[in-house]
Protein backbone atom coordinates (compact mmCIF):
# COMPACT_ATOMS: atom_id res chain seq x y z
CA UNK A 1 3.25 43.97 -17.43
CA UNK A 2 3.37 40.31 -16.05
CA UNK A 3 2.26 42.17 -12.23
CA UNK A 4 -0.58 43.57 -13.87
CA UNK A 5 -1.73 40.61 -15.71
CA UNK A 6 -1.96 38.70 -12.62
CA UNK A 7 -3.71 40.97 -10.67
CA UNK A 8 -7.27 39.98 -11.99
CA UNK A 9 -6.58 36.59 -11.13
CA UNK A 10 -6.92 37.59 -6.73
CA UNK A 11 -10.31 38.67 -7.31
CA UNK A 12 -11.12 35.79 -9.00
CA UNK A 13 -9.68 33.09 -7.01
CA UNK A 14 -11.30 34.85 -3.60
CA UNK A 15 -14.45 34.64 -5.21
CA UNK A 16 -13.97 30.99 -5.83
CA UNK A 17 -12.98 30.13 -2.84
CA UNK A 18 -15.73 32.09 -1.04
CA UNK A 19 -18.89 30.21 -3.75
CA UNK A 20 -16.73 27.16 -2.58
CA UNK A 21 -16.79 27.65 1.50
CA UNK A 22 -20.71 28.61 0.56
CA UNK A 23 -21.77 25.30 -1.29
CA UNK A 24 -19.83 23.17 1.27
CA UNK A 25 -21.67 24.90 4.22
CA UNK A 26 -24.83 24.20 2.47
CA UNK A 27 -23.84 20.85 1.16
CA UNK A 28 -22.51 19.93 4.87
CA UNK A 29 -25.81 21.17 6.26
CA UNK A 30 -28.32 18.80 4.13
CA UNK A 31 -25.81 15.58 4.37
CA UNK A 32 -26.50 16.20 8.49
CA UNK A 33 -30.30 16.07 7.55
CA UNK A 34 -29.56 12.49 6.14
CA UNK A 35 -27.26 11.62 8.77
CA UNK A 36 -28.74 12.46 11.72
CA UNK A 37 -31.95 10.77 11.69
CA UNK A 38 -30.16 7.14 10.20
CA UNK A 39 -27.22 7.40 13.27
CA UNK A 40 -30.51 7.69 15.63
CA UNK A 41 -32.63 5.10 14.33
CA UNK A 42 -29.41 3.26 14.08
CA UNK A 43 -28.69 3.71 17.65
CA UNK A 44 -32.75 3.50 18.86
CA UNK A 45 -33.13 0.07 17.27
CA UNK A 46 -30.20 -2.18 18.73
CA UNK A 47 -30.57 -4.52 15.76
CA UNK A 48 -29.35 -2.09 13.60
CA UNK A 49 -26.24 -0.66 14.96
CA UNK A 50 -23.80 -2.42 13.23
CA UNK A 51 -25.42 -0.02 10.31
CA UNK A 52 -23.31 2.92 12.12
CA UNK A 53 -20.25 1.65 10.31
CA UNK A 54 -21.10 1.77 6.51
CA UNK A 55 -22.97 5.54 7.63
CA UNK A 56 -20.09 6.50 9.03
CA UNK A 57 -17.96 5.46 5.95
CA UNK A 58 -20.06 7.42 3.99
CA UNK A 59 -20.34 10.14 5.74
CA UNK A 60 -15.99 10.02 5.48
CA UNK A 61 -16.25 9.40 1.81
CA UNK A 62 -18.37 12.10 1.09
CA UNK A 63 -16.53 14.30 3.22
CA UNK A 64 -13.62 13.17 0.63
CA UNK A 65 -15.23 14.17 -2.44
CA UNK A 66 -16.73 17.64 -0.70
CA UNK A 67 -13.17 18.76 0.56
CA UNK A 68 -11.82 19.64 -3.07
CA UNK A 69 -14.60 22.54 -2.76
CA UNK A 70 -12.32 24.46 -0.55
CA UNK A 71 -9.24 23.78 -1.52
CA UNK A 72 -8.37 20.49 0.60
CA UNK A 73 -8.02 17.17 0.37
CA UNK A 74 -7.94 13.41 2.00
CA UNK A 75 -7.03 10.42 -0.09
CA UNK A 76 -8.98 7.68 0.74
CA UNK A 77 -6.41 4.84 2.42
CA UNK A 78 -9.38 2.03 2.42
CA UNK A 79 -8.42 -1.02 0.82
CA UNK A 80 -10.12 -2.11 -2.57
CA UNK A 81 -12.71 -4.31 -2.36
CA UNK A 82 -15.29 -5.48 -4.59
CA UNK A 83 -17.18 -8.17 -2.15
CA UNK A 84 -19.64 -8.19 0.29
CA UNK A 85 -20.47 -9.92 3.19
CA UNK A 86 -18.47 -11.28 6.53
CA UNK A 87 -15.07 -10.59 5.05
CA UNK A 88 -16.02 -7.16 4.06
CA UNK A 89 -16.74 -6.79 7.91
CA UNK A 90 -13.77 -7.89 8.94
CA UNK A 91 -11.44 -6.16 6.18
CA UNK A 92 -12.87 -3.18 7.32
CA UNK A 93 -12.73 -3.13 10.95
CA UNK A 94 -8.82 -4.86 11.03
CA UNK A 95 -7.82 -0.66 8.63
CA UNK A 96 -6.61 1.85 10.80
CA UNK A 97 -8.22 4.02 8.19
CA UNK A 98 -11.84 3.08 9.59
CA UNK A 99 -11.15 4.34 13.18
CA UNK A 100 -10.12 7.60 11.71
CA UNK A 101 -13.39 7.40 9.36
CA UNK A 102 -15.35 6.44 12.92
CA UNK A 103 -13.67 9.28 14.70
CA UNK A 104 -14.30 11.69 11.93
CA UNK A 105 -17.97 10.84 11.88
CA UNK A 106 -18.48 11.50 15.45
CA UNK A 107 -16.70 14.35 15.64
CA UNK A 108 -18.64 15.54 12.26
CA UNK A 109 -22.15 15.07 13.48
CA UNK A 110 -21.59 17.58 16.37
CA UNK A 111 -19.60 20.33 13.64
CA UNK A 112 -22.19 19.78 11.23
CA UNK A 113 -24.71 21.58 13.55
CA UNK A 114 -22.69 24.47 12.75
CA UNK A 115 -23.22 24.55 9.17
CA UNK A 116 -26.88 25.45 9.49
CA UNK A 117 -26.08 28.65 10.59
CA UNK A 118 -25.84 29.55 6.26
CA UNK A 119 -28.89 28.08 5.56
CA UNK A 120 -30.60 29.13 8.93
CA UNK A 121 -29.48 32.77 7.99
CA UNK A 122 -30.95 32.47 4.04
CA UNK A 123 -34.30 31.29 5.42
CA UNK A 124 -34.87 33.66 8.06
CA UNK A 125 -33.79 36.32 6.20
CA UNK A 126 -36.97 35.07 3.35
CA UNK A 127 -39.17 35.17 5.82
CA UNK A 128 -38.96 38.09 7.18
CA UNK A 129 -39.23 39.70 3.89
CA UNK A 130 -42.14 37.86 3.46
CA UNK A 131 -43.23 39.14 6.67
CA UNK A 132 -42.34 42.56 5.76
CA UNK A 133 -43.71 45.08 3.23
CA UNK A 134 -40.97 45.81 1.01
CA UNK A 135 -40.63 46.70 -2.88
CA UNK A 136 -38.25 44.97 -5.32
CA UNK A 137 -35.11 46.96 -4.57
CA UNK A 138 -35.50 46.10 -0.64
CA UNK A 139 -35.86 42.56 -2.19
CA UNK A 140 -32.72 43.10 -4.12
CA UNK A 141 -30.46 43.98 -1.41
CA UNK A 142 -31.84 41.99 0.73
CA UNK A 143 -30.88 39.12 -1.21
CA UNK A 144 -27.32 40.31 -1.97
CA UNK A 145 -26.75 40.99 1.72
CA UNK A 146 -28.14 37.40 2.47
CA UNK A 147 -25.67 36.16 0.06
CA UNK A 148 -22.93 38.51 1.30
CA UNK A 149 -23.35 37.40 4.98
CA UNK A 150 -23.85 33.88 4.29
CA UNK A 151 -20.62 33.83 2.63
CA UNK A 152 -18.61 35.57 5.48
CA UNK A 153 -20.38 32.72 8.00
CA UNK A 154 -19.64 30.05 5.69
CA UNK A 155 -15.62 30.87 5.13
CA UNK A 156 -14.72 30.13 8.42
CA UNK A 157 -17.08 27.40 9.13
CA UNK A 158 -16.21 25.04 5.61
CA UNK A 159 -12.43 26.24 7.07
CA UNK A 160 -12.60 24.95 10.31
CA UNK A 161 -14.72 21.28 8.99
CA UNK A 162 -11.98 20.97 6.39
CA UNK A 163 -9.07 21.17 8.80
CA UNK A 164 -10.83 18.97 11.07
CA UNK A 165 -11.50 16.45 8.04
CA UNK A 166 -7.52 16.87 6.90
CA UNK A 167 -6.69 15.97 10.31
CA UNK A 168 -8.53 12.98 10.92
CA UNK A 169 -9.02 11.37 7.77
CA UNK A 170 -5.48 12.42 6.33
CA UNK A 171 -3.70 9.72 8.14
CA UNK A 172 -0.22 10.74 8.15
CA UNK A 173 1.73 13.45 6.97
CA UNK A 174 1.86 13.34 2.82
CA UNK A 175 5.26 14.92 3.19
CA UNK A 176 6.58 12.27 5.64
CA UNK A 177 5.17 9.98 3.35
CA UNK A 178 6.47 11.31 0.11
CA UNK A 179 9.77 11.53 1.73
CA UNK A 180 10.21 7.86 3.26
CA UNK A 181 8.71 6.94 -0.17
CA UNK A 182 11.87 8.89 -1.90
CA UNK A 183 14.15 7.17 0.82
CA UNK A 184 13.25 3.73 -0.03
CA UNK A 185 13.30 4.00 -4.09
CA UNK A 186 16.44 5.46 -3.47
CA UNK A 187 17.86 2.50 -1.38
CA UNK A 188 16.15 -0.04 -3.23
CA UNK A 189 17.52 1.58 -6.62
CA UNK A 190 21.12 1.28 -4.94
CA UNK A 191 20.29 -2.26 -3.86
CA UNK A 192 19.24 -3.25 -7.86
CA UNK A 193 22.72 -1.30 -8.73
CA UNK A 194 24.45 -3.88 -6.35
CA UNK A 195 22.90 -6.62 -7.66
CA UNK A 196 23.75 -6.03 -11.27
CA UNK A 197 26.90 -5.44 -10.26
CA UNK A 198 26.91 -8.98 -8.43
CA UNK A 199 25.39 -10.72 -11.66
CA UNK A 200 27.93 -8.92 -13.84
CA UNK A 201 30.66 -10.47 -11.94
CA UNK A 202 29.50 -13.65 -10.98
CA UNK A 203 29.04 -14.30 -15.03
CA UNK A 204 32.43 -12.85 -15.24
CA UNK A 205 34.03 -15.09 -12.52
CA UNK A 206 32.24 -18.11 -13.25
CA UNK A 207 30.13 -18.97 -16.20
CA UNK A 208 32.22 -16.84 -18.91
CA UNK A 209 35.36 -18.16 -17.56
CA UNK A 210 34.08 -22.04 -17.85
CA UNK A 211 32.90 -20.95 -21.60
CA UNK A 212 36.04 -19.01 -22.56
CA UNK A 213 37.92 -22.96 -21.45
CA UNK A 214 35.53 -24.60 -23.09
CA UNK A 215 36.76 -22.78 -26.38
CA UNK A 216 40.10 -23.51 -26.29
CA UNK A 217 39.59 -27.27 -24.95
CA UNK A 218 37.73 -27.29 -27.97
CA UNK A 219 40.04 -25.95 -29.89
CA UNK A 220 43.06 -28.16 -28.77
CA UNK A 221 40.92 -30.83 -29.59
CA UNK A 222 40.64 -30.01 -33.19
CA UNK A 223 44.58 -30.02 -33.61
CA UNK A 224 44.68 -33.87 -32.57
CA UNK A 225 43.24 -37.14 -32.57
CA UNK A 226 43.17 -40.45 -31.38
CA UNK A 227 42.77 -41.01 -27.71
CA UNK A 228 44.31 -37.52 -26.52
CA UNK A 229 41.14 -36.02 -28.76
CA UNK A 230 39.05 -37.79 -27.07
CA UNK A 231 40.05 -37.24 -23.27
CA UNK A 232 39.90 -33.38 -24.35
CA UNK A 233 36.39 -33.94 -25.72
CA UNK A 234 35.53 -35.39 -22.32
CA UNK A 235 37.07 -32.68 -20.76
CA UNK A 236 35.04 -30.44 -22.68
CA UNK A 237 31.92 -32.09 -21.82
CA UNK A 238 32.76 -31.22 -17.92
CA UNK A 239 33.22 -27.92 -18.66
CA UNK A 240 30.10 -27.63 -20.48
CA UNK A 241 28.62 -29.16 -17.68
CA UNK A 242 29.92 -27.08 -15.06
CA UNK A 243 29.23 -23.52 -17.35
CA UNK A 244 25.59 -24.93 -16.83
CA UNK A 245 25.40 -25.24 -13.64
CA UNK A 246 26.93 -21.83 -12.85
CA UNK A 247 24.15 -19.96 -15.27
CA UNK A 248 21.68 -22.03 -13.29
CA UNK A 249 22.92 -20.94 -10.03
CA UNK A 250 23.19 -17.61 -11.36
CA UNK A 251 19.25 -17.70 -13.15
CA UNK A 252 17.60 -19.37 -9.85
CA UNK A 253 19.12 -16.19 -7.97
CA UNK A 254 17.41 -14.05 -10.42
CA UNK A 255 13.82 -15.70 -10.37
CA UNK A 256 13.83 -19.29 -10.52
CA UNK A 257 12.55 -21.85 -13.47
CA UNK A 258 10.59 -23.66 -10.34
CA UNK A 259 8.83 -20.91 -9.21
CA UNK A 260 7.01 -19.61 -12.47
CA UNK A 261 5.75 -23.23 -13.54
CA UNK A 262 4.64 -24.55 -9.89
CA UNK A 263 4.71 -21.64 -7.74
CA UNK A 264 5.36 -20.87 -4.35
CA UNK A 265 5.37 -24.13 -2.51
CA UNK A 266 7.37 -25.89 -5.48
CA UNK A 267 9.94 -22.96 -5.28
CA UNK A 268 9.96 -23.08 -1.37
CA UNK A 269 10.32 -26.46 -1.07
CA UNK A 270 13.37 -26.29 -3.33
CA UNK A 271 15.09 -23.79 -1.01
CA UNK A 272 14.04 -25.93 1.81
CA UNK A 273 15.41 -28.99 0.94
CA UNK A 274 19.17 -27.14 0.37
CA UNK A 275 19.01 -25.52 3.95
CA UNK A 276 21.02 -26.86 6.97
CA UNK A 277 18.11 -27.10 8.94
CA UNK A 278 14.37 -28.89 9.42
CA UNK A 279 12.17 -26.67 7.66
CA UNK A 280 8.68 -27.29 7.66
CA UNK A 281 6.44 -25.94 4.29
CA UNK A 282 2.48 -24.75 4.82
CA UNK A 283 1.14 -23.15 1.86
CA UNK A 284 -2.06 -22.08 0.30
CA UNK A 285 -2.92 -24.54 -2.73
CA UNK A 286 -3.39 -20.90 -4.56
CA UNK A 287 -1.40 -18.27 -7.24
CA UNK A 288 -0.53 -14.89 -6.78
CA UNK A 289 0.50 -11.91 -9.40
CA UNK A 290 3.95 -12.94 -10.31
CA UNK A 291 5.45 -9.80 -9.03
CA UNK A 292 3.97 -10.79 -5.27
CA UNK A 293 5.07 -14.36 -5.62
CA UNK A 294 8.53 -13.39 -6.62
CA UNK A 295 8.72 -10.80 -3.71
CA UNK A 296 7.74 -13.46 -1.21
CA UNK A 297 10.09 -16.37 -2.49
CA UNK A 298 13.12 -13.55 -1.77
CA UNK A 299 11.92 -12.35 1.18
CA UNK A 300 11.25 -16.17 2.59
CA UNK A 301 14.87 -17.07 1.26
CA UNK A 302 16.57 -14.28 2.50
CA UNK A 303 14.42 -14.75 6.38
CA UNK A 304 15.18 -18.88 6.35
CA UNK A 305 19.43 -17.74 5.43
CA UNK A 306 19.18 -15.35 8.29
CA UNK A 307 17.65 -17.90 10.49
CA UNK A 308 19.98 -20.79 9.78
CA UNK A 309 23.26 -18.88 9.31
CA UNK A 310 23.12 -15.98 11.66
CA UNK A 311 20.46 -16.86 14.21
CA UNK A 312 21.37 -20.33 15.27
CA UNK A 313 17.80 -21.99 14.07
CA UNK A 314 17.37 -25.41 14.05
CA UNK A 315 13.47 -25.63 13.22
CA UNK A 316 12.08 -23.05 10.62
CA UNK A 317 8.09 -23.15 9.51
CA UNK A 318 7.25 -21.16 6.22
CA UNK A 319 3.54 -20.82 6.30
CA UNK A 320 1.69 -18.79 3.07
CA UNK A 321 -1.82 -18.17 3.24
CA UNK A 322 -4.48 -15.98 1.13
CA UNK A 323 -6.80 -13.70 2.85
CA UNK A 324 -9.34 -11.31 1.52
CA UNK A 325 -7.05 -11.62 -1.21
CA UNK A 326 -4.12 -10.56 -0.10
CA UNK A 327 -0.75 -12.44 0.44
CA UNK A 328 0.45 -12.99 3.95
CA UNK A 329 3.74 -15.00 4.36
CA UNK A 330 5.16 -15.84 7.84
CA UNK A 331 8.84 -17.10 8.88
CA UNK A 332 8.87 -18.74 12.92
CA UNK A 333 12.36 -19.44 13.56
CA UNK A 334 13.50 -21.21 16.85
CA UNK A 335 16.80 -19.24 16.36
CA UNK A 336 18.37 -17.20 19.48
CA UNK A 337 16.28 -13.60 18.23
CA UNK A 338 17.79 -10.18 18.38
CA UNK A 339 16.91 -9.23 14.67
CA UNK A 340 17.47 -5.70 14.27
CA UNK A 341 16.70 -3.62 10.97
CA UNK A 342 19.31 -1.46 10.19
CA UNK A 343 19.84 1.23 7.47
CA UNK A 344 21.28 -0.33 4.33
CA UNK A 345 20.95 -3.72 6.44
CA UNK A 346 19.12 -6.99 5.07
CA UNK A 347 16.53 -6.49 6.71
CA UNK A 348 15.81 -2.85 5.67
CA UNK A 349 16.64 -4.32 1.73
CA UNK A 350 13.54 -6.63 2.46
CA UNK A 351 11.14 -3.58 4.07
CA UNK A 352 11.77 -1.94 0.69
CA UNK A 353 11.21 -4.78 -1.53
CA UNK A 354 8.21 -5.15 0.08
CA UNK A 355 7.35 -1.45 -0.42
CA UNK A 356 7.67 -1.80 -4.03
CA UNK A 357 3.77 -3.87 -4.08
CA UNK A 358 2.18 -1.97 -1.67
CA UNK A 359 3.44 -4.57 0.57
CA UNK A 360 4.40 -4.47 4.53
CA UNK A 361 6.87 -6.67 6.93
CA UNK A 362 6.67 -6.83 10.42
CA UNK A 363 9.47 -8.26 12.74
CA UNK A 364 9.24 -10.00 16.37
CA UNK A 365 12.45 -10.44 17.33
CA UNK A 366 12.81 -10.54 20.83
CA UNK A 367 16.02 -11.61 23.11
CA UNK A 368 16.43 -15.36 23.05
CA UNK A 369 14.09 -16.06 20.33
CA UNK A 370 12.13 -16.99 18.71
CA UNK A 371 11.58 -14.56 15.74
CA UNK A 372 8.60 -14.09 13.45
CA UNK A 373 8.95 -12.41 9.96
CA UNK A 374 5.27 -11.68 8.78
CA UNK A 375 4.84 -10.17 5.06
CA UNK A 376 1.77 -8.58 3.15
CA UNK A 377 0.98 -7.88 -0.01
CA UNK A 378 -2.51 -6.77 -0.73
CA UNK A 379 -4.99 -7.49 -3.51
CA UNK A 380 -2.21 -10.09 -4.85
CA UNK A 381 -4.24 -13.13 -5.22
CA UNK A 382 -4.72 -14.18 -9.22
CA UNK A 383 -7.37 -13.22 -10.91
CA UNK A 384 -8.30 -16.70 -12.03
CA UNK A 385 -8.18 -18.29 -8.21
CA UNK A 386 -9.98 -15.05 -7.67
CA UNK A 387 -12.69 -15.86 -9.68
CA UNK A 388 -12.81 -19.76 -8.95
CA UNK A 389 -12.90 -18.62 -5.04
């Protein structure tokens, strides 16, 4: 019977649970050993208490890698890093995920006292054996009853650390998450639908119309000769020319020539130069993945045709910059403000583009102007500039 079969598997899972809770108690206690005495030296000697940071990172991370013992878990939200140094410092301190960690660790030190109530109980309960004059089955029981009562004590005290640690060092909700994440594939899935559907007719409209003339022009031309061939073979030419210029139109909307052979600033400057107004260009002398560079080239065209068609703008500035390796593009435009992101909106399209690399946009778009358009994209920088920076 299915019922039956399962049955074995309570016991077994209790049990596992309950060894779990017991070697997290213990493991919790002798981490605070370790902890302790560096926060206090850290704190005693003023030189050294920037050192409270990385122990209270560790003490997060191994809370991290402990939590699995019970049955919990908190991803760790830090961003990747691989150097040292100054900008180390300062990528960690700018993460929300480091106050949490700094919270947690304070917070931790105090609960941690706690956890020596397991081993406090296994020790005592030695010595007083020792102490006492008892033969091998006293030892016996006594041990299983040490064992037994440690494991009661430690349930509700790895319990109470791990909700504590899920709380803090969580960050937000995974199901929020996972569900805003479903939201914007979904959108940006309809938004890739929408553009195919765009391309489809623009090369239906435009370039296959110009081709499908160019045929018969052609055609006609075969069936005469003398000067009326040759004013068809002109006209032929034009519509050649014009066919071009459509699929060019049509390409540079996809992901323009410009922007894979010279990169951001060549592509920018291209858009630039075809706006209405005075935009001014400031960008790193640097590559990023293709995928980031792409993202940012749409998101700075679509922010500079909001500015000079909807918002009034008159001056625009583009800046690009790479730090810690990480893309950061910002649109100032001098237009009249008010930028709102709405639900299937422009705006929102950008948010999820964004989303797609990891990536975040911020918006300041007060009353009156002016309005700032910031984008990230982390860990985007190439890995050649990488390595020459």
């Amino acid at each position: 019977m299915p019922a039956e079969a399962d049955r074995p598997g309570v016991p077994r899972a209790a049990v596992g649970r309950a060894l779990g809770c017991w070697a997290y108690a213990l493991l919790t206690a002798a981490r605070s050993i370790v902890a302790w005495p560096a926060v206090i030296a850290s704190t005693v000697l003023v030189i050294t208490i920037p050192l409270l940071l990385p122990i209270a990172l560790a003490i997060a991370a191994s809370e991290r890698a402990l939590l699995p013992l019970i049955g919990r878990y908190a991803r760790d939200r830090h961003r990747r890093w691989r150097g040292q140094g100054e900008r180390w410092w300062r990528l960690r301190w700018s993460e929300a995920a480091t106050r949490d960690d700094l919270r947690y660790a304070g917070a931790w030190l105090v609960t941690s006292l706690v956890a020596w109530a397991v081993p406090a109980l296994l020790v005592g309960g030695v010595i007083f054996a020792r102490q006492a004059v008892i033969g091998p089955w006293q030892w016996a029981l006594l041990a299983v009853g040490l064992v037994t009562l440690s494991g009661v004590i430690s349930w509700p005290v790895a319990e109470g650390q791990g909700w504590l640690a899920s709380r803090l060092l969580g960050g937000r909700d995974l199901d929020a998450e996972v569900g805003e994440l479903r939201e914007s594939r979904t959108r940006l899935a309809a938004a890739f639908e929408a553009e195919r559907i765009r391309i489809e007719r623009d090369l239906h409209d435009g370039a296959q119309q110009q081709l499908l003339a160019l045929g018969l022009t052609i055609g006609l031309a075969r069936e005469v000769a003398g000067p009326e061939r040759d004013l068809l073979l002109d006209r032929a030419a034009d519509e050649a020319a014009l066919a071009s210029d459509q699929l060019r139109t049509l390409v540079r909307g996809i992901r323009p020539r410009v922007l894979d052979d010279h990169g951001l600033g060549a592509a920018l400057a291209e858009i630039a130069g075809r706006s209405g107004g005075t935009v001014a260009l400031d960008i790193a002398p640097v590559r990023f993945d293709p995928a980031a560079e792409s993202c940012a080239y749409f998101v700075a065209m679509e922010a500079l045709t909001n500015a000079t068609r909807h918002a009034g703008a008159t001056r625009v500035m583009i800046t690009i910059t790479e730090r810690d390796r990480d893309l950061v593009l910002t649109v100032v435009d001098d237009g009249h403000g008010g930028a709102v992101v709405r639900p299937g909106g422009g705006l929102q399209g950008l948010i999820d583009r964004a989303a797609v690399h990891d990536g975040s946009i911020a918006i300041d778009s007060a009353a009156g102007g002016p309005t700032t358009l910031s984008l990230l994209i982390p860990g985007a920088l190439r890995q050649s500039d990488e390595a020459v920076g």
